[in-house]
C-alpha atoms as a PDB file:
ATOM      1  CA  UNK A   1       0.000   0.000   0.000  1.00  0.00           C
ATOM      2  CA  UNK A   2       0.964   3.311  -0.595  1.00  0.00           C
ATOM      3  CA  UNK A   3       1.704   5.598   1.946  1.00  0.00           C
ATOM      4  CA  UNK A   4       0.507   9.131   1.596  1.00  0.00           C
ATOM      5  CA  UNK A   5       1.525  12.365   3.190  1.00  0.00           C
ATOM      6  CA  UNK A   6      -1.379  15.136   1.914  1.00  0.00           C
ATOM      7  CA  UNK A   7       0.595  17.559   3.966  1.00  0.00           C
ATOM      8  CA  UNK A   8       4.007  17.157   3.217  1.00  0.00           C
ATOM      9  CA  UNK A   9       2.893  16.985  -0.570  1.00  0.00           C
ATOM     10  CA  UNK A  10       0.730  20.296  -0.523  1.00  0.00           C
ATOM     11  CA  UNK A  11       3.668  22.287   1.094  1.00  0.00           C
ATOM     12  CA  UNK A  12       5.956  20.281  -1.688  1.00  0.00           C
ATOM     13  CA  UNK A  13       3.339  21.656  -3.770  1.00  0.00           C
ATOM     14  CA  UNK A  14       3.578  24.901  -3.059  1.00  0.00           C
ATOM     15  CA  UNK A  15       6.896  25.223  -2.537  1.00  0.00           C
ATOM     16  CA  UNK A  16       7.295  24.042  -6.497  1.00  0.00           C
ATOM     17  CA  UNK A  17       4.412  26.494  -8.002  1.00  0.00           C
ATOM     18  CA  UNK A  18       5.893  29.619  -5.930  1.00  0.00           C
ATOM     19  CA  UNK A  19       9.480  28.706  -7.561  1.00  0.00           C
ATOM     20  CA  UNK A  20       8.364  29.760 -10.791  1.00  0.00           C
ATOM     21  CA  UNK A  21      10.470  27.417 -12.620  1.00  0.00           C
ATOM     22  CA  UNK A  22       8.277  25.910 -15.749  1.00  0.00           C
ATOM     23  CA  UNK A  23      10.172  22.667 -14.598  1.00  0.00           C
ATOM     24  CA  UNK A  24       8.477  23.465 -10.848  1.00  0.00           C
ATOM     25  CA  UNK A  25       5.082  23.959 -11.735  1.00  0.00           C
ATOM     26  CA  UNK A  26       5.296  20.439 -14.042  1.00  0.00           C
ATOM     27  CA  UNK A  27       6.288  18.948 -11.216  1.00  0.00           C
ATOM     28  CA  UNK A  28       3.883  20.299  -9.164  1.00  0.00           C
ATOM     29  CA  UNK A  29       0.822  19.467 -11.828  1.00  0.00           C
ATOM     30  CA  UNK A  30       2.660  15.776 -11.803  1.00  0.00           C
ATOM     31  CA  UNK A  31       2.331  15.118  -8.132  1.00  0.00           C
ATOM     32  CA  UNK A  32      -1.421  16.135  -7.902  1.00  0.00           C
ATOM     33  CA  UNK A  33      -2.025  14.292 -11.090  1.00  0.00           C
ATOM     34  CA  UNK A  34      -0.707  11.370  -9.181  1.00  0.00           C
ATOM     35  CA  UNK A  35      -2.215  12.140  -5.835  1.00  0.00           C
ATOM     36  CA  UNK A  36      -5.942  11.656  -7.657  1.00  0.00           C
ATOM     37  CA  UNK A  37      -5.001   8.322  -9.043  1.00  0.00           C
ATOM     38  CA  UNK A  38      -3.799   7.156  -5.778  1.00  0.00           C
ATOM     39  CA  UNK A  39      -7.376   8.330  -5.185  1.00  0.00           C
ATOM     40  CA  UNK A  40      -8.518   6.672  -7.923  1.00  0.00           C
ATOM     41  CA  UNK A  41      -6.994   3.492  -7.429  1.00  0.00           C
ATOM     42  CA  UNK A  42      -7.803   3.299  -3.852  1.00  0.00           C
ATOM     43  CA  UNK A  43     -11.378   3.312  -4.421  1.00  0.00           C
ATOM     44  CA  UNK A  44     -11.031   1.048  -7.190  1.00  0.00           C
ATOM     45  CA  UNK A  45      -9.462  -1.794  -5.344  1.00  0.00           C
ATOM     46  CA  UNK A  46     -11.775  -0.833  -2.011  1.00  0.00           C
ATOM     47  CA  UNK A  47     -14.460  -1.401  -4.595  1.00  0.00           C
ATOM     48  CA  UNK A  48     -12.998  -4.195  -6.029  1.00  0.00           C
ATOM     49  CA  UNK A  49     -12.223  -5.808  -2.165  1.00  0.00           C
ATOM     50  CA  UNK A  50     -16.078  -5.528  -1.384  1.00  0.00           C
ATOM     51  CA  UNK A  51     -17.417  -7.105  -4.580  1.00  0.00           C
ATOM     52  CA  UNK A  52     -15.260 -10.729  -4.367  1.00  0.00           C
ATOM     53  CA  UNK A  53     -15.946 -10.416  -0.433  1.00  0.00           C
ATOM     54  CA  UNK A  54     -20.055 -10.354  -1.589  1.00  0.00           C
ATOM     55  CA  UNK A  55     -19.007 -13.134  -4.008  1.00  0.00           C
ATOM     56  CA  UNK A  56     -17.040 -15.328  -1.724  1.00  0.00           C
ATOM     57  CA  UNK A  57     -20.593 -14.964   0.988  1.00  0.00           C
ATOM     58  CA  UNK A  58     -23.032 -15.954  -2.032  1.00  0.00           C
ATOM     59  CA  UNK A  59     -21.066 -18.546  -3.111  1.00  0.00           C
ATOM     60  CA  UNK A  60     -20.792 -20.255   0.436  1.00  0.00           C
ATOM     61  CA  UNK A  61     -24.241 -20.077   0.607  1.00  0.00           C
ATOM     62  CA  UNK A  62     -24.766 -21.642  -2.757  1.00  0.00           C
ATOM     63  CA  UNK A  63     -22.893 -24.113  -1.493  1.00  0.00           C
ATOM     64  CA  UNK A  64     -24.828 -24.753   1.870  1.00  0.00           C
ATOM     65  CA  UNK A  65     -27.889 -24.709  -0.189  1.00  0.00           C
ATOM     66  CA  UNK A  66     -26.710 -27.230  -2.472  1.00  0.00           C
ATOM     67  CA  UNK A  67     -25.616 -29.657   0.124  1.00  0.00           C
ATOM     68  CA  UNK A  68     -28.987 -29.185   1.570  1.00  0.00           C
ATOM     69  CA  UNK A  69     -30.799 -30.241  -1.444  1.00  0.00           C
ATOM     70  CA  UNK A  70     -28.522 -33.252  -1.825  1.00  0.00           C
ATOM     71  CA  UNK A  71     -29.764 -34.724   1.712  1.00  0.00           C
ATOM     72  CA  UNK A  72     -33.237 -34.165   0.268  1.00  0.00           C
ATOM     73  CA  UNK A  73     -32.626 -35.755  -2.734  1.00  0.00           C
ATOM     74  CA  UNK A  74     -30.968 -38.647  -0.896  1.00  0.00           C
ATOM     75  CA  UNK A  75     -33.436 -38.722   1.737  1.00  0.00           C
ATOM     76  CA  UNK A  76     -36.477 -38.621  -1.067  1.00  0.00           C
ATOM     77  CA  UNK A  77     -34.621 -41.276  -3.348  1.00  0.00           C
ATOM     78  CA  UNK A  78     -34.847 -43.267  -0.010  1.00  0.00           C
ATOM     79  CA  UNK A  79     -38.321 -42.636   0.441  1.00  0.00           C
ATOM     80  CA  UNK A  80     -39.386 -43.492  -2.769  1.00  0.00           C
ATOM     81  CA  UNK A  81     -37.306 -46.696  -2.560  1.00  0.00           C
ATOM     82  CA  UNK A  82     -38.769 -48.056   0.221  1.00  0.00           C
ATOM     83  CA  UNK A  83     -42.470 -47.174  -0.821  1.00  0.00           C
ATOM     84  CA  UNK A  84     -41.492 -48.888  -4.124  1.00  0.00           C
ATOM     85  CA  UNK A  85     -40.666 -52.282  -1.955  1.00  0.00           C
ATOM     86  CA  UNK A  86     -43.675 -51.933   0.588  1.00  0.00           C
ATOM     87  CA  UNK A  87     -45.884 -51.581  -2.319  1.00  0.00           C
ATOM     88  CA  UNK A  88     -44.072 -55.394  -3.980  1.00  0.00           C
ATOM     89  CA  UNK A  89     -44.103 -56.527  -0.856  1.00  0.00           C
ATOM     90  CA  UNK A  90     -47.902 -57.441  -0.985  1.00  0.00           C
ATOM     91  CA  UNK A  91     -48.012 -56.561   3.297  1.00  0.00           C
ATOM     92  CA  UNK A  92     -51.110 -54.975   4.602  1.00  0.00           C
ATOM     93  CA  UNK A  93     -51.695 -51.835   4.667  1.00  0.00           C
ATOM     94  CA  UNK A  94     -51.129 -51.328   8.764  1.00  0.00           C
ATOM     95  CA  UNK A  95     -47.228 -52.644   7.874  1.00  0.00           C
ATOM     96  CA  UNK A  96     -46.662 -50.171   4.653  1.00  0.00           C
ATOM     97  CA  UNK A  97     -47.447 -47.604   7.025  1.00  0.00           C
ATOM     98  CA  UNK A  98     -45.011 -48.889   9.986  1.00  0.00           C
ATOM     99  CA  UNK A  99     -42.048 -49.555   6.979  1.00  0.00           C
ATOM    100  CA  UNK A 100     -42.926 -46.186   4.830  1.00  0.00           C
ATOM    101  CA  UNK A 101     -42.594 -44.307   8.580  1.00  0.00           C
ATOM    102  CA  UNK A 102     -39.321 -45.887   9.802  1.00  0.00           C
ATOM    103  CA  UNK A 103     -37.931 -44.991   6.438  1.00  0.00           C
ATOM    104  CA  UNK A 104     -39.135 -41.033   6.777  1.00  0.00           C
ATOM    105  CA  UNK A 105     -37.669 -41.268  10.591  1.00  0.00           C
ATOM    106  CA  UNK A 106     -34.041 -42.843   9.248  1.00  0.00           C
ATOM    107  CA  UNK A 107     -34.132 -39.973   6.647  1.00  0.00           C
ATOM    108  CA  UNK A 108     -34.956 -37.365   9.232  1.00  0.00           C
ATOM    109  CA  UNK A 109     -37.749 -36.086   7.585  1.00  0.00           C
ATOM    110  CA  UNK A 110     -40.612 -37.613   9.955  1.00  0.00           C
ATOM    111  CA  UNK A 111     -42.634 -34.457  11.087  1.00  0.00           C
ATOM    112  CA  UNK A 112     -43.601 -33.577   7.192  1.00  0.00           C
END
Protein backbone atom coordinates (compact mmCIF):
# COMPACT_ATOMS: atom_id res chain seq x y z
CA UNK A 1 0.00 0.00 0.00
CA UNK A 2 0.96 3.31 -0.59
CA UNK A 3 1.70 5.60 1.95
CA UNK A 4 0.51 9.13 1.60
CA UNK A 5 1.53 12.36 3.19
CA UNK A 6 -1.38 15.14 1.91
CA UNK A 7 0.60 17.56 3.97
CA UNK A 8 4.01 17.16 3.22
CA UNK A 9 2.89 16.99 -0.57
CA UNK A 10 0.73 20.30 -0.52
CA UNK A 11 3.67 22.29 1.09
CA UNK A 12 5.96 20.28 -1.69
CA UNK A 13 3.34 21.66 -3.77
CA UNK A 14 3.58 24.90 -3.06
CA UNK A 15 6.90 25.22 -2.54
CA UNK A 16 7.29 24.04 -6.50
CA UNK A 17 4.41 26.49 -8.00
CA UNK A 18 5.89 29.62 -5.93
CA UNK A 19 9.48 28.71 -7.56
CA UNK A 20 8.36 29.76 -10.79
CA UNK A 21 10.47 27.42 -12.62
CA UNK A 22 8.28 25.91 -15.75
CA UNK A 23 10.17 22.67 -14.60
CA UNK A 24 8.48 23.46 -10.85
CA UNK A 25 5.08 23.96 -11.73
CA UNK A 26 5.30 20.44 -14.04
CA UNK A 27 6.29 18.95 -11.22
CA UNK A 28 3.88 20.30 -9.16
CA UNK A 29 0.82 19.47 -11.83
CA UNK A 30 2.66 15.78 -11.80
CA UNK A 31 2.33 15.12 -8.13
CA UNK A 32 -1.42 16.13 -7.90
CA UNK A 33 -2.02 14.29 -11.09
CA UNK A 34 -0.71 11.37 -9.18
CA UNK A 35 -2.22 12.14 -5.83
CA UNK A 36 -5.94 11.66 -7.66
CA UNK A 37 -5.00 8.32 -9.04
CA UNK A 38 -3.80 7.16 -5.78
CA UNK A 39 -7.38 8.33 -5.18
CA UNK A 40 -8.52 6.67 -7.92
CA UNK A 41 -6.99 3.49 -7.43
CA UNK A 42 -7.80 3.30 -3.85
CA UNK A 43 -11.38 3.31 -4.42
CA UNK A 44 -11.03 1.05 -7.19
CA UNK A 45 -9.46 -1.79 -5.34
CA UNK A 46 -11.77 -0.83 -2.01
CA UNK A 47 -14.46 -1.40 -4.59
CA UNK A 48 -13.00 -4.20 -6.03
CA UNK A 49 -12.22 -5.81 -2.16
CA UNK A 50 -16.08 -5.53 -1.38
CA UNK A 51 -17.42 -7.11 -4.58
CA UNK A 52 -15.26 -10.73 -4.37
CA UNK A 53 -15.95 -10.42 -0.43
CA UNK A 54 -20.05 -10.35 -1.59
CA UNK A 55 -19.01 -13.13 -4.01
CA UNK A 56 -17.04 -15.33 -1.72
CA UNK A 57 -20.59 -14.96 0.99
CA UNK A 58 -23.03 -15.95 -2.03
CA UNK A 59 -21.07 -18.55 -3.11
CA UNK A 60 -20.79 -20.25 0.44
CA UNK A 61 -24.24 -20.08 0.61
CA UNK A 62 -24.77 -21.64 -2.76
CA UNK A 63 -22.89 -24.11 -1.49
CA UNK A 64 -24.83 -24.75 1.87
CA UNK A 65 -27.89 -24.71 -0.19
CA UNK A 66 -26.71 -27.23 -2.47
CA UNK A 67 -25.62 -29.66 0.12
CA UNK A 68 -28.99 -29.18 1.57
CA UNK A 69 -30.80 -30.24 -1.44
CA UNK A 70 -28.52 -33.25 -1.83
CA UNK A 71 -29.76 -34.72 1.71
CA UNK A 72 -33.24 -34.16 0.27
CA UNK A 73 -32.63 -35.75 -2.73
CA UNK A 74 -30.97 -38.65 -0.90
CA UNK A 75 -33.44 -38.72 1.74
CA UNK A 76 -36.48 -38.62 -1.07
CA UNK A 77 -34.62 -41.28 -3.35
CA UNK A 78 -34.85 -43.27 -0.01
CA UNK A 79 -38.32 -42.64 0.44
CA UNK A 80 -39.39 -43.49 -2.77
CA UNK A 81 -37.31 -46.70 -2.56
CA UNK A 82 -38.77 -48.06 0.22
CA UNK A 83 -42.47 -47.17 -0.82
CA UNK A 84 -41.49 -48.89 -4.12
CA UNK A 85 -40.67 -52.28 -1.96
CA UNK A 86 -43.67 -51.93 0.59
CA UNK A 87 -45.88 -51.58 -2.32
CA UNK A 88 -44.07 -55.39 -3.98
CA UNK A 89 -44.10 -56.53 -0.86
CA UNK A 90 -47.90 -57.44 -0.99
CA UNK A 91 -48.01 -56.56 3.30
CA UNK A 92 -51.11 -54.97 4.60
CA UNK A 93 -51.70 -51.83 4.67
CA UNK A 94 -51.13 -51.33 8.76
CA UNK A 95 -47.23 -52.64 7.87
CA UNK A 96 -46.66 -50.17 4.65
CA UNK A 97 -47.45 -47.60 7.02
CA UNK A 98 -45.01 -48.89 9.99
CA UNK A 99 -42.05 -49.56 6.98
CA UNK A 100 -42.93 -46.19 4.83
CA UNK A 101 -42.59 -44.31 8.58
CA UNK A 102 -39.32 -45.89 9.80
CA UNK A 103 -37.93 -44.99 6.44
CA UNK A 104 -39.14 -41.03 6.78
CA UNK A 105 -37.67 -41.27 10.59
CA UNK A 106 -34.04 -42.84 9.25
CA UNK A 107 -34.13 -39.97 6.65
CA UNK A 108 -34.96 -37.36 9.23
CA UNK A 109 -37.75 -36.09 7.59
CA UNK A 110 -40.61 -37.61 9.95
CA UNK A 111 -42.63 -34.46 11.09
CA UNK A 112 -43.60 -33.58 7.19
Amino acid sequence: MVKAYPEADANIIGLLRRKGDIVCHDAAARIVELEKKIAELTTDLYERDMAMQNESEALGSAEIAAAKLEQEYAALKEAITAAYKILMSGDGPYEACRTLREAMERSGDAGK
